[in-house]
C-alpha atoms as a PDB file:
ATOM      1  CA  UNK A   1      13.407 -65.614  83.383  1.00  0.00           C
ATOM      2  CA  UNK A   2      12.614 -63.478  80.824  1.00  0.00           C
ATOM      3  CA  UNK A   3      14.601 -63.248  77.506  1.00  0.00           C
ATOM      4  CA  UNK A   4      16.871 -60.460  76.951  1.00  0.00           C
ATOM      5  CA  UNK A   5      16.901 -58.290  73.716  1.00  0.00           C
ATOM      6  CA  UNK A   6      16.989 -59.956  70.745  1.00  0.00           C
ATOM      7  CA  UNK A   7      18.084 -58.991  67.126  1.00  0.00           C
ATOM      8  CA  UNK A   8      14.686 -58.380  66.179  1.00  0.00           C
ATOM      9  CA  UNK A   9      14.313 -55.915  68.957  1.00  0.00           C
ATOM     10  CA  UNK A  10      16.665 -53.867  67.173  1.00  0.00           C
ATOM     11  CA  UNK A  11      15.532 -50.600  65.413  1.00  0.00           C
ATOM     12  CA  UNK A  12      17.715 -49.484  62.245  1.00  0.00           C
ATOM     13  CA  UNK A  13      18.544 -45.627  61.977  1.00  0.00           C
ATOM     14  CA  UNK A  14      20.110 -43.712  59.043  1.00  0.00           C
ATOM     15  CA  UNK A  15      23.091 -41.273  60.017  1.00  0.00           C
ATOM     16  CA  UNK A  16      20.152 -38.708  59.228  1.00  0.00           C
ATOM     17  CA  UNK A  17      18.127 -39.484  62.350  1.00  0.00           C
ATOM     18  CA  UNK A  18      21.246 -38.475  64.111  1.00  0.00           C
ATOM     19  CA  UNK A  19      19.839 -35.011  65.565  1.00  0.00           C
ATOM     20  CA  UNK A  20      16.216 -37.366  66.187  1.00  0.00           C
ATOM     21  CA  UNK A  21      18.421 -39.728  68.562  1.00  0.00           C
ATOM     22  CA  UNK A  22      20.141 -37.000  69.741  1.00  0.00           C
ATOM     23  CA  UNK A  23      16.507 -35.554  71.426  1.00  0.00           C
ATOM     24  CA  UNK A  24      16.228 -38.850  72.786  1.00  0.00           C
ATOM     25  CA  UNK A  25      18.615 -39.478  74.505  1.00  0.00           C
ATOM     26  CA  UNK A  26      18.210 -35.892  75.855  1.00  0.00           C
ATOM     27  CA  UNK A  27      14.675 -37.290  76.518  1.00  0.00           C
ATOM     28  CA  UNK A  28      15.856 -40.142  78.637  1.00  0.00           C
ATOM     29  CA  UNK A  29      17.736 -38.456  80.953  1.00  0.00           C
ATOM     30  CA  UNK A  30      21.042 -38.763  82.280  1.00  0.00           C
ATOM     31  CA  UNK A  31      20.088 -42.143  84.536  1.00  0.00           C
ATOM     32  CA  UNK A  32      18.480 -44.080  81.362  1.00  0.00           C
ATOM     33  CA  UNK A  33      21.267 -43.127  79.323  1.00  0.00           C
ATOM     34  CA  UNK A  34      23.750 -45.906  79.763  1.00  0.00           C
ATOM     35  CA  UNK A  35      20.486 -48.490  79.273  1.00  0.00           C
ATOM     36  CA  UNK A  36      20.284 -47.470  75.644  1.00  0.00           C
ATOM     37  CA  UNK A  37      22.645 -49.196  73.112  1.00  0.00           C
ATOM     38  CA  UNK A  38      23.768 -49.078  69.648  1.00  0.00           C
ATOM     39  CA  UNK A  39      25.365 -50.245  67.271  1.00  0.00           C
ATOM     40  CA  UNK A  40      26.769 -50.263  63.477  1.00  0.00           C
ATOM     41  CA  UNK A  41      24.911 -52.675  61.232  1.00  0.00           C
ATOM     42  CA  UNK A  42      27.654 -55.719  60.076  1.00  0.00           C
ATOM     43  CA  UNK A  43      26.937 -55.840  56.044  1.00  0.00           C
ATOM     44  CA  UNK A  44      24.190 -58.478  56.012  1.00  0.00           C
ATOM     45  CA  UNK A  45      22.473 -55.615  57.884  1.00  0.00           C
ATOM     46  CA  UNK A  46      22.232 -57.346  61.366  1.00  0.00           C
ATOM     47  CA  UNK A  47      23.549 -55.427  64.347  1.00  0.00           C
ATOM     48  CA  UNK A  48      27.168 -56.008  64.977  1.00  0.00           C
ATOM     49  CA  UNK A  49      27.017 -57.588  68.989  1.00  0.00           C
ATOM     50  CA  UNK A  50      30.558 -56.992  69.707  1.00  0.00           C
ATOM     51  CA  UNK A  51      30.405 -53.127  68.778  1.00  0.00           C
ATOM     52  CA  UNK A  52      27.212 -52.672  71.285  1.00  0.00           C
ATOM     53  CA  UNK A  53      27.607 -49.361  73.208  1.00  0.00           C
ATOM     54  CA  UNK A  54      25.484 -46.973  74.758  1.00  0.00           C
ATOM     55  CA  UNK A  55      24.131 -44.429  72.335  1.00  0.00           C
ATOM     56  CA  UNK A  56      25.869 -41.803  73.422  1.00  0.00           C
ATOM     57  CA  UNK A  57      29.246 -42.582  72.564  1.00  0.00           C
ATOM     58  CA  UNK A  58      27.839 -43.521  68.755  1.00  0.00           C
ATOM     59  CA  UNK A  59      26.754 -40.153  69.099  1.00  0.00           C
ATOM     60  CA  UNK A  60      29.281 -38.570  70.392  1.00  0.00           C
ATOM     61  CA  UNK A  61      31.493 -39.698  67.603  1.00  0.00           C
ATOM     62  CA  UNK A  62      29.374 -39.082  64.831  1.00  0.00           C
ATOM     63  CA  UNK A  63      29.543 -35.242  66.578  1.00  0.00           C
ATOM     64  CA  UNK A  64      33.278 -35.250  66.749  1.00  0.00           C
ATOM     65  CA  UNK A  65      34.662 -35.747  63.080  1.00  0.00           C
ATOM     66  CA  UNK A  66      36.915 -33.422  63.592  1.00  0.00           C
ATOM     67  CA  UNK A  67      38.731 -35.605  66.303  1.00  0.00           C
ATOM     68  CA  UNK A  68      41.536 -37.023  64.232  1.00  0.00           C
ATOM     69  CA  UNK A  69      42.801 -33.794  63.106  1.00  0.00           C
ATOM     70  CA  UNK A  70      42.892 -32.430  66.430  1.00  0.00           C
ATOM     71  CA  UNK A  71      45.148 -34.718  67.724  1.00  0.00           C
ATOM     72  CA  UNK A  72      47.835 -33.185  64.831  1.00  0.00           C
ATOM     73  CA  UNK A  73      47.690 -29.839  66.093  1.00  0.00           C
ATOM     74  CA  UNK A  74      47.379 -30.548  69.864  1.00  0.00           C
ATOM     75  CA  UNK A  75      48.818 -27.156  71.780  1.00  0.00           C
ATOM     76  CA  UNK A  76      48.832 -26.256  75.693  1.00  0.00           C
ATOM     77  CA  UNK A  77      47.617 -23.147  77.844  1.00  0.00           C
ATOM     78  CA  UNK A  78      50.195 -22.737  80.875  1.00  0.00           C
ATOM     79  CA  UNK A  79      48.798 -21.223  83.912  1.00  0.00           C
ATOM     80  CA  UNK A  80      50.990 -20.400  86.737  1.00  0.00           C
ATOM     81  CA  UNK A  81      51.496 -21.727  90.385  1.00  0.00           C
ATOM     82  CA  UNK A  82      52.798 -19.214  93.008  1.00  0.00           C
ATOM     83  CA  UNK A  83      54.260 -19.810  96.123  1.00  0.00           C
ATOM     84  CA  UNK A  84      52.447 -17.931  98.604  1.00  0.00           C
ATOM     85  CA  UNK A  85      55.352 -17.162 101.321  1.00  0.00           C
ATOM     86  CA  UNK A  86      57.386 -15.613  98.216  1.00  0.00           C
ATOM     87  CA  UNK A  87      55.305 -14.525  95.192  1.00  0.00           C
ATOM     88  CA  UNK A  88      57.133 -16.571  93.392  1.00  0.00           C
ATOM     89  CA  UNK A  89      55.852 -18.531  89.826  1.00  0.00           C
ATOM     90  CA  UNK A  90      57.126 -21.857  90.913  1.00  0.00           C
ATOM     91  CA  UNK A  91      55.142 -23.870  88.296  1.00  0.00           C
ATOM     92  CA  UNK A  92      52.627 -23.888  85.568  1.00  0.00           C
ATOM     93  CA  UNK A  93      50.087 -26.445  84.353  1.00  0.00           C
ATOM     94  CA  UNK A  94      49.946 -27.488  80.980  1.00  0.00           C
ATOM     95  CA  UNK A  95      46.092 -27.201  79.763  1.00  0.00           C
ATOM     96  CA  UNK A  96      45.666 -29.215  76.497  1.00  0.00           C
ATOM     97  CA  UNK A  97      44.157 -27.301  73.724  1.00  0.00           C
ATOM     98  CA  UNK A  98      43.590 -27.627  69.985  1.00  0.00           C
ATOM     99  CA  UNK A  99      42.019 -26.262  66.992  1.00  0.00           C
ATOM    100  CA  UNK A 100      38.959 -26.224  65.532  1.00  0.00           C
ATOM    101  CA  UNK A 101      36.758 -23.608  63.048  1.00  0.00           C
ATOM    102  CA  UNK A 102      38.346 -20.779  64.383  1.00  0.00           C
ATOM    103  CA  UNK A 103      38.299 -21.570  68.134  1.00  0.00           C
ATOM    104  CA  UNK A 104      40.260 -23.592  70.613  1.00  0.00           C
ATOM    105  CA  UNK A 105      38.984 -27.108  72.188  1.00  0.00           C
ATOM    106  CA  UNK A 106      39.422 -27.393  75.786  1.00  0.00           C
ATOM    107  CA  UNK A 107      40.737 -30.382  77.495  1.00  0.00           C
ATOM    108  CA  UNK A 108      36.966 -31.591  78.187  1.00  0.00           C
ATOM    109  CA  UNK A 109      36.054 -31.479  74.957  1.00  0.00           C
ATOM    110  CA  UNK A 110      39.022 -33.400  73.621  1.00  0.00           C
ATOM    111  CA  UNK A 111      38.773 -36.147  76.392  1.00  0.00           C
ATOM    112  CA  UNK A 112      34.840 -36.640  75.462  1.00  0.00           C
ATOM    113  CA  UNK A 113      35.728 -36.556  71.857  1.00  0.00           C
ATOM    114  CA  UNK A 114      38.672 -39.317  72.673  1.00  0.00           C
ATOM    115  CA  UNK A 115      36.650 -41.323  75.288  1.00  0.00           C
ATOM    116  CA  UNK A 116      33.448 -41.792  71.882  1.00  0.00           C
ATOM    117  CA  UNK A 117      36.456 -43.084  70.016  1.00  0.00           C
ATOM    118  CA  UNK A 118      37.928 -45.747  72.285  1.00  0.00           C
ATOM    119  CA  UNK A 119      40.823 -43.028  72.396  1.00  0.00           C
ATOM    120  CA  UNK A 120      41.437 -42.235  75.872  1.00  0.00           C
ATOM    121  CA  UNK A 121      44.788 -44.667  76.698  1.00  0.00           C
ATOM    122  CA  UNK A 122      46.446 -43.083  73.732  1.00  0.00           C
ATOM    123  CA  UNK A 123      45.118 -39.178  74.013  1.00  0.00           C
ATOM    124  CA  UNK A 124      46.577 -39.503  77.313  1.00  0.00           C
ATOM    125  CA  UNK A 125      49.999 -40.527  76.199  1.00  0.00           C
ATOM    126  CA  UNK A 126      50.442 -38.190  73.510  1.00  0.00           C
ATOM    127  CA  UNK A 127      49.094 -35.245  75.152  1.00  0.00           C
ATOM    128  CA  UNK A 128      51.515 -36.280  78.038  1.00  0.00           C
ATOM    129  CA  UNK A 129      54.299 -36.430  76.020  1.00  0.00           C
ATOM    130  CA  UNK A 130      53.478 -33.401  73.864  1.00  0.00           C
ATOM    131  CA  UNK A 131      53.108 -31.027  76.867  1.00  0.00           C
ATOM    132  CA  UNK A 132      56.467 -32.286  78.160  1.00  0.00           C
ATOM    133  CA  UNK A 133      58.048 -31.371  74.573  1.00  0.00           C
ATOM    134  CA  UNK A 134      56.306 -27.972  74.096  1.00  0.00           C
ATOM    135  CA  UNK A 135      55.950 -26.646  77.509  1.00  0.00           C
ATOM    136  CA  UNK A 136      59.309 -27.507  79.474  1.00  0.00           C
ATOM    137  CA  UNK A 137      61.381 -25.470  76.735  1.00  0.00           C
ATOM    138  CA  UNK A 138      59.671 -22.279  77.767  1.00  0.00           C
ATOM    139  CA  UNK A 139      60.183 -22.908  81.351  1.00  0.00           C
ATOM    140  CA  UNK A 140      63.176 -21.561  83.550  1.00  0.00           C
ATOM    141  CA  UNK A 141      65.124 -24.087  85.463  1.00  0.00           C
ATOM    142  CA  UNK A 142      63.605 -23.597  88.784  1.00  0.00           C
ATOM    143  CA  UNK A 143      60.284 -23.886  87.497  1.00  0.00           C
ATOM    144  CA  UNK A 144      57.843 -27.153  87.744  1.00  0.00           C
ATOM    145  CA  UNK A 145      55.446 -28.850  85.044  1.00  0.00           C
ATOM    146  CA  UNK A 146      51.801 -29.903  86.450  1.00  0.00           C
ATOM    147  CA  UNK A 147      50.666 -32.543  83.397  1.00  0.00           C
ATOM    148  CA  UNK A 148      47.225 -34.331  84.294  1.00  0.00           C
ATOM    149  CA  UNK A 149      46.564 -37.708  83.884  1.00  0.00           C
ATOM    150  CA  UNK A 150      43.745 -39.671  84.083  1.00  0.00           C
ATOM    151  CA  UNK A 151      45.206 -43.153  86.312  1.00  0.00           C
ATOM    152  CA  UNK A 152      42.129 -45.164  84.840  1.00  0.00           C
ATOM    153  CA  UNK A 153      43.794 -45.161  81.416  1.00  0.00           C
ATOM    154  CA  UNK A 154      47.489 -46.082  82.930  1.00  0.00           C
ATOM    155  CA  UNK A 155      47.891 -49.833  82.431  1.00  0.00           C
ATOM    156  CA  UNK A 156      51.436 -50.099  83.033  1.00  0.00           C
ATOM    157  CA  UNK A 157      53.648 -47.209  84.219  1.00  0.00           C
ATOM    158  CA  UNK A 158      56.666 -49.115  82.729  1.00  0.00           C
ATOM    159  CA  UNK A 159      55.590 -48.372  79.684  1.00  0.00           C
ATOM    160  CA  UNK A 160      54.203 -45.188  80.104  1.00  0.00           C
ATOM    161  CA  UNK A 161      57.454 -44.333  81.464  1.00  0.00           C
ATOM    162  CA  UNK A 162      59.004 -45.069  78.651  1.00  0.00           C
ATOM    163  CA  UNK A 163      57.396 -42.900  76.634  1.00  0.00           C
ATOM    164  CA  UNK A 164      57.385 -39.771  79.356  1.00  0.00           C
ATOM    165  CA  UNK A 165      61.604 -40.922  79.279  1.00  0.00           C
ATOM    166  CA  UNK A 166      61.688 -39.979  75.602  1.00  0.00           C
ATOM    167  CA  UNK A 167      59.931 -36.937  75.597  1.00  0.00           C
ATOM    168  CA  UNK A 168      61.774 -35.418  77.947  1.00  0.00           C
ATOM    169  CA  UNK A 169      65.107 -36.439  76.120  1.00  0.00           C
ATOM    170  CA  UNK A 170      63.859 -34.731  73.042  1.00  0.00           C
ATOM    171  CA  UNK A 171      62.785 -31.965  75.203  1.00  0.00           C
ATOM    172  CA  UNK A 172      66.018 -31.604  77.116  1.00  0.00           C
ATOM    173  CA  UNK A 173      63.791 -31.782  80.256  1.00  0.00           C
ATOM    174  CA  UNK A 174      64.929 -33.333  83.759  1.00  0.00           C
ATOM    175  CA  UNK A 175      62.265 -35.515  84.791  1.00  0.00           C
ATOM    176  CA  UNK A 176      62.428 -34.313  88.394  1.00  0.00           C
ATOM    177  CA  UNK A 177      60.471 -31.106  87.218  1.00  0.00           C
ATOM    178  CA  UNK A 178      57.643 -32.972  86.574  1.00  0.00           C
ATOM    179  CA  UNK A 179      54.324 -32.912  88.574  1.00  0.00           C
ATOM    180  CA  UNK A 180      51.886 -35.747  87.291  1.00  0.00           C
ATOM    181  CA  UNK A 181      48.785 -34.722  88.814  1.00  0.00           C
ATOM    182  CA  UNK A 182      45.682 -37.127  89.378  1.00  0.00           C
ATOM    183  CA  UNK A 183      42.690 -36.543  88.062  1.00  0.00           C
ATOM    184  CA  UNK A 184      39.454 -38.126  87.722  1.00  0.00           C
ATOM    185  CA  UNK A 185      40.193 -40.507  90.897  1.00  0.00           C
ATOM    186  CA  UNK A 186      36.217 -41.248  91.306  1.00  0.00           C
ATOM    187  CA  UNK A 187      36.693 -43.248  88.140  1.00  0.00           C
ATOM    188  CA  UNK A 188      40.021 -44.858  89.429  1.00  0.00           C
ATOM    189  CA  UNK A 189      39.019 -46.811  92.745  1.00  0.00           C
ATOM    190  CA  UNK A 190      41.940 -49.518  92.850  1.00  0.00           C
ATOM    191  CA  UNK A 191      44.148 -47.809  95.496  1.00  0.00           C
ATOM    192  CA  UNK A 192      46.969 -49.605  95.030  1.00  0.00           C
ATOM    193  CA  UNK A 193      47.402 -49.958  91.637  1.00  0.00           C
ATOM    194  CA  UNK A 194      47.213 -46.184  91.763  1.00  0.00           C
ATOM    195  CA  UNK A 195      49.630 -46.206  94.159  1.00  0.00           C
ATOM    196  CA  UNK A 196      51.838 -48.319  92.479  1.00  0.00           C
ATOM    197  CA  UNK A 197      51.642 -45.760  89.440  1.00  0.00           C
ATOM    198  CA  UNK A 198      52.627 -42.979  91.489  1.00  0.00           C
ATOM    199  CA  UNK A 199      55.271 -44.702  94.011  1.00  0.00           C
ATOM    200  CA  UNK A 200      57.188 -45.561  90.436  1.00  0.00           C
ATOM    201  CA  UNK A 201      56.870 -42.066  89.190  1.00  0.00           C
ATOM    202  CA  UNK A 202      57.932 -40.983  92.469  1.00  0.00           C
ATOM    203  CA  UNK A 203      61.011 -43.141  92.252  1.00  0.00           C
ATOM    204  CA  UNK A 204      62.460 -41.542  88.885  1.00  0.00           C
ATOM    205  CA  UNK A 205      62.277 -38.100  90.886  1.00  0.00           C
ATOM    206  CA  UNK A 206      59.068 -36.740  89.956  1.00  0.00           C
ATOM    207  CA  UNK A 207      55.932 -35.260  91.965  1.00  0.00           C
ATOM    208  CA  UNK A 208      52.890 -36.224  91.875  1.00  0.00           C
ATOM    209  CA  UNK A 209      49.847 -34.357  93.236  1.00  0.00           C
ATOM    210  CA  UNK A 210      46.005 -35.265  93.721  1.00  0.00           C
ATOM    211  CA  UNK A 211      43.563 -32.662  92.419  1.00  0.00           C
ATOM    212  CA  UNK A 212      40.046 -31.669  93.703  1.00  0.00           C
ATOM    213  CA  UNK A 213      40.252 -32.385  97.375  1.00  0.00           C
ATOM    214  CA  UNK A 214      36.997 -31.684  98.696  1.00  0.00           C
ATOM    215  CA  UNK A 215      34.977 -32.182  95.542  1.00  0.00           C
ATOM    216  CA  UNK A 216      33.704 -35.288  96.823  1.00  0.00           C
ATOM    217  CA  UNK A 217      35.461 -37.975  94.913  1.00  0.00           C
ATOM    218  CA  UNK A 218      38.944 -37.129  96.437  1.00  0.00           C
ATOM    219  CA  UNK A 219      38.098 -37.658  99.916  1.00  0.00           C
ATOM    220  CA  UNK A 220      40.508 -37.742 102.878  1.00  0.00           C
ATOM    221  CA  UNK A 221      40.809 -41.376 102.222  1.00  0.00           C
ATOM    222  CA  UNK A 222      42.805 -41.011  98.604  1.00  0.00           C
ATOM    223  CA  UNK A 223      45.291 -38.114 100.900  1.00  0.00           C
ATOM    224  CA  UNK A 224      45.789 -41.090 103.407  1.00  0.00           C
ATOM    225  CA  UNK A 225      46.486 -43.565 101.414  1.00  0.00           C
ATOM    226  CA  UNK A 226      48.092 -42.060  98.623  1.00  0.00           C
ATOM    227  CA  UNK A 227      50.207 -39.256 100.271  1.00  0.00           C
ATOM    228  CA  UNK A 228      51.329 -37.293  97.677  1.00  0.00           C
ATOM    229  CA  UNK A 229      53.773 -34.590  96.657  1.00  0.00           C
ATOM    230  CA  UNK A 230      51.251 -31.766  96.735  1.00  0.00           C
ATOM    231  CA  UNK A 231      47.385 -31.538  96.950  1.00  0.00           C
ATOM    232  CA  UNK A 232      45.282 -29.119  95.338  1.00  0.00           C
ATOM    233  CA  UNK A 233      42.385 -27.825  97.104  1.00  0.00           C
ATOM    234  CA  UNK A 234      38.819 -28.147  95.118  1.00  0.00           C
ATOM    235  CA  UNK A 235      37.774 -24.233  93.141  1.00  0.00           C
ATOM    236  CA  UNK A 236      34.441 -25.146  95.244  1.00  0.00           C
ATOM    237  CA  UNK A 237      35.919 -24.259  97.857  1.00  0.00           C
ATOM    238  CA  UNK A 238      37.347 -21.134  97.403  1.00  0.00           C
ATOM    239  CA  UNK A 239      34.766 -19.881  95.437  1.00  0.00           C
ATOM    240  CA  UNK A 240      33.723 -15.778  96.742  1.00  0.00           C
ATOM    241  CA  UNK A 241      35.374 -17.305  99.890  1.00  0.00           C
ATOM    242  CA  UNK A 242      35.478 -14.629 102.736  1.00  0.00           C
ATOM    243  CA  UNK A 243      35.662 -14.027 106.475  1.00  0.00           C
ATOM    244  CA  UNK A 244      32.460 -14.857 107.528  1.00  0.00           C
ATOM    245  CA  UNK A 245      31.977 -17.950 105.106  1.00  0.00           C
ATOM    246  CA  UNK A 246      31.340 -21.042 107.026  1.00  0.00           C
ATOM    247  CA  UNK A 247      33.441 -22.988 104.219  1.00  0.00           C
ATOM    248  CA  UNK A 248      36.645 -21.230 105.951  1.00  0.00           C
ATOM    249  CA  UNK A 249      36.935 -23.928 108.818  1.00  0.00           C
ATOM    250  CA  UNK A 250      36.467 -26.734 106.110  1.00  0.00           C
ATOM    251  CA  UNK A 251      39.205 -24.857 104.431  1.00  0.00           C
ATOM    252  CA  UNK A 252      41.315 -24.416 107.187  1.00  0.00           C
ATOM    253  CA  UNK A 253      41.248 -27.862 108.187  1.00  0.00           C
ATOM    254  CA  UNK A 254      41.841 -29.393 105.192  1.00  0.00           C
ATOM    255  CA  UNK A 255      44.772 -27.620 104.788  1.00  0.00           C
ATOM    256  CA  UNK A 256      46.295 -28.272 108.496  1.00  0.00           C
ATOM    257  CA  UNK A 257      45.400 -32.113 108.109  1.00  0.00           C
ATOM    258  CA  UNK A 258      47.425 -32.388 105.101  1.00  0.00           C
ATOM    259  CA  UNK A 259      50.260 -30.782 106.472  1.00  0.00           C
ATOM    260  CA  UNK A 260      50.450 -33.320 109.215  1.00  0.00           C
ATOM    261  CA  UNK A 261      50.950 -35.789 106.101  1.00  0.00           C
ATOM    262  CA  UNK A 262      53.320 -33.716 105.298  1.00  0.00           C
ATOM    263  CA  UNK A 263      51.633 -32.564 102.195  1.00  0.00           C
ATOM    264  CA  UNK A 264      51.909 -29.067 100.538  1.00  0.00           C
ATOM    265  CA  UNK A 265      48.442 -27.296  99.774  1.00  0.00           C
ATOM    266  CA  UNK A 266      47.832 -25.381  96.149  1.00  0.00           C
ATOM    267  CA  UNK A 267      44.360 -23.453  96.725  1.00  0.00           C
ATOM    268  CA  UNK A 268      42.946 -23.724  92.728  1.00  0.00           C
ATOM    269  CA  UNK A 269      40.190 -20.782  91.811  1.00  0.00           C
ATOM    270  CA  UNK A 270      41.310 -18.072  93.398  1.00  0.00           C
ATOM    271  CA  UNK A 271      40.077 -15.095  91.353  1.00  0.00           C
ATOM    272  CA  UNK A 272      40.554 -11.553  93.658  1.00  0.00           C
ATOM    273  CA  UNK A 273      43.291 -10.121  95.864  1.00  0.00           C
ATOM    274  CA  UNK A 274      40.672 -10.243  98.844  1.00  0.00           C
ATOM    275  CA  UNK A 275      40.652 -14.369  98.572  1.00  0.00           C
ATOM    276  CA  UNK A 276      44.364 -14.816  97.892  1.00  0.00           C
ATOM    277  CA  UNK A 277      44.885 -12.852 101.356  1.00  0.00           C
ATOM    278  CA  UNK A 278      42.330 -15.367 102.807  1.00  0.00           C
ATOM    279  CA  UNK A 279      43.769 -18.740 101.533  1.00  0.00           C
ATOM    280  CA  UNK A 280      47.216 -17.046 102.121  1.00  0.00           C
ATOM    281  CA  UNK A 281      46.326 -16.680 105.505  1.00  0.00           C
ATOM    282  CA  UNK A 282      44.822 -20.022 106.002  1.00  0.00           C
ATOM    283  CA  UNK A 283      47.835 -21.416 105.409  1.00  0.00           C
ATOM    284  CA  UNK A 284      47.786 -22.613 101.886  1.00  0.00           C
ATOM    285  CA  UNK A 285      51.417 -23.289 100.269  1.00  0.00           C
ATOM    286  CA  UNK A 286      50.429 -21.728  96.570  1.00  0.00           C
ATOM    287  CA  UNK A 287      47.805 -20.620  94.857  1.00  0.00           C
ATOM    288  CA  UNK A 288      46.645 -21.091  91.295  1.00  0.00           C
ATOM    289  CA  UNK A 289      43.707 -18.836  89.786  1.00  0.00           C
ATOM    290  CA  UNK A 290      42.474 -15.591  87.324  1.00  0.00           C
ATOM    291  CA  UNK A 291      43.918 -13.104  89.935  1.00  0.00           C
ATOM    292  CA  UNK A 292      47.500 -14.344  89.527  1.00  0.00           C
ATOM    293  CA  UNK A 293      47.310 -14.836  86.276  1.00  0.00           C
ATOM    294  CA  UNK A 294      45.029 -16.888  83.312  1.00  0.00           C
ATOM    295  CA  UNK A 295      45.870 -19.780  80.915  1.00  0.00           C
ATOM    296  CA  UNK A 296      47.882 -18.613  78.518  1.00  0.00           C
ATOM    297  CA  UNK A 297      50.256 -19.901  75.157  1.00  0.00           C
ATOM    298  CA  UNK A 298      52.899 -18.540  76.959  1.00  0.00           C
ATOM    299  CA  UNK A 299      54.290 -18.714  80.556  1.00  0.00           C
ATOM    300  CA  UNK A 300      52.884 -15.357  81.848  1.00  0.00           C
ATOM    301  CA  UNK A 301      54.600 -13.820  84.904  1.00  0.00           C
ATOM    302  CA  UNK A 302      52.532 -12.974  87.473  1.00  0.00           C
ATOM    303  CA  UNK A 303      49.766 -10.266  87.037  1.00  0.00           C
ATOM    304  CA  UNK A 304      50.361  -6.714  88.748  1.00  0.00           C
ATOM    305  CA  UNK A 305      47.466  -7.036  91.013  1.00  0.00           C
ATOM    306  CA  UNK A 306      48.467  -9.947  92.909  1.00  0.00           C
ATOM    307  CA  UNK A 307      52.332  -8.979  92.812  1.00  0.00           C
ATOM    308  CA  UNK A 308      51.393  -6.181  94.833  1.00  0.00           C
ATOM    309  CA  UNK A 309      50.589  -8.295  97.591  1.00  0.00           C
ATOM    310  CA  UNK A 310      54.606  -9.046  98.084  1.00  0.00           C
ATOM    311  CA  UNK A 311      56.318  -6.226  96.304  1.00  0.00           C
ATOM    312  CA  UNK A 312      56.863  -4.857 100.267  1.00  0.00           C
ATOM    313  CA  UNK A 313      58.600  -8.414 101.321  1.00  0.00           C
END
């Protein structure tokens, strides 16, 4: 068998061949990647073997100095969910935000930046509770909070309970307008253990929903197993979706399967009047998407365009 790598395989790098390592790993391409590790030098110069990682992440953090203050100033974009059959803005998802130079980080952003730093358990928790303390106060009673969360980072929904309990005291919130919804399930295979997560959820009164159906990772076996609340429909999907589109009977179907699980439908991406009739007509439950109304700091109403379509009913 041949030997591994040893230490005097190792290459040393200043922090100003960042950009240099940067190229190569650009170089490599995106299946060599993971093969090529790092890490920081102990102080008798050797390479520190429990801090190996791929490059990438070094990288990634050296790139993201600014992560740390970010998580001070963390803020949320609300985009609503409307009920199809009424118009209605039953809901809005908090998008995390924050920050930086003048412009705002999005949520990918932040989770790369928190994933470099060994972050991601705690970014998830905070900007959980955070949205629940910032959002729900600007939300009328009737109306629902979507909060993503990634289930690979939940270790214990007992304790991430606990937390999600004490935000909404301080917010005043009932927990039963809540709507935890799953992302990132290709990362997440343990079925049950995510269905433990959400069954307990469930249990205190809360919703849960599983994003991206259709998008490959969220196949029909995660709506089977999992059943939840709500599903929302992949943007792929609806995409320029019209008559003729051969996506339509996909669409269609995915929709009337889920409702014999008794599962509600949100079509996500929908960007003109002419697919919001479609999806509408399809049978989707709501609809999320530009045409009824963009992320905003504030809960928007629903944009005059789109209202049209039930200012008759």
């Amino acid at each position: 068998m041949a030997p591994g790598p040893q230490p005097g395989d190792a290459r040393h790098f200043p922090a100003s061949a960042h950009a240099e390592l940067r190229a190569l790993l650009e170089l490599a391409g995106p299946s060599a990647q993971t093969e090529l590790l790092a890490t920081p030098a102990l102080t008798s110069g050797q390479p520190d073997p429990w801090a190996v990682r791929p490059l990438a992440v070094w990288l990634n953090r050296l790139e993201t100095p600014w992560y740390a203050d970010a998580l001070k100033t963390l803020t949320f974009d609300l985009q609503p969910i409307v009920a199809l059959g009424t118009g209605a803005v039953t809901g809005y998802e908090a998008l995390v935000r924050a920050p930086h130079r003048g412009q705002r980080l999005g949520a990918g952003e932040l989770l790369r930046a928190a994933e470099s730093h060994g972050h991601l358990r705690a970014f998830d928790a905070l900007a959980r509770r955070e949205a629940i303390r910032q959002a729900t106060p600007q939300l009328t009673q009737d109306q629902q909070l979507f909060i993503n969360f990634a289930p690979g980072v939940v270790y214990n929904p007992d304790v991430c309970l606990q937390t999600t309990f004490a935000a909404c005291r301080e917010a005043g919130a009932d927990f039963g307008r809540l709507v935890f919804e799953v992302t990132e399930s290709e990362q997440f295979p343990d079925l049950d253990m995510l269905r433990r997560i959400l069954t307990r959820y469930r249990a205190e009164g809360a919703r849960v929903a599983l994003d991206d159906l259709g998008a490959g990772h969220t196949s029909l076996t995660y709506l089977a197993a999992l059943r939840p609340d709500i599903v929302k429909l992949d943007r792929d999907l609806s995409a320029n979706l019209h008559g003729n589109d051969p996506r339509v009977d996909l669409v269609a179907a995915l929709i009337r399967y889920a409702h014999e699980l008794e599962i509600e439908v949100v079509a996500e991406g929908i960007e003109t009047v002419d697919v919001l009739k479609l999806v509408t007509a399809l049978g989707a439950d709501y609809a999320q998407g530009y045409v009824l109304g963009r992320p905003a700091p504030e809960p928007l109403p629903l944009r005059a365009e789109a209202a049209v379509l039930w200012a008759s009913t």
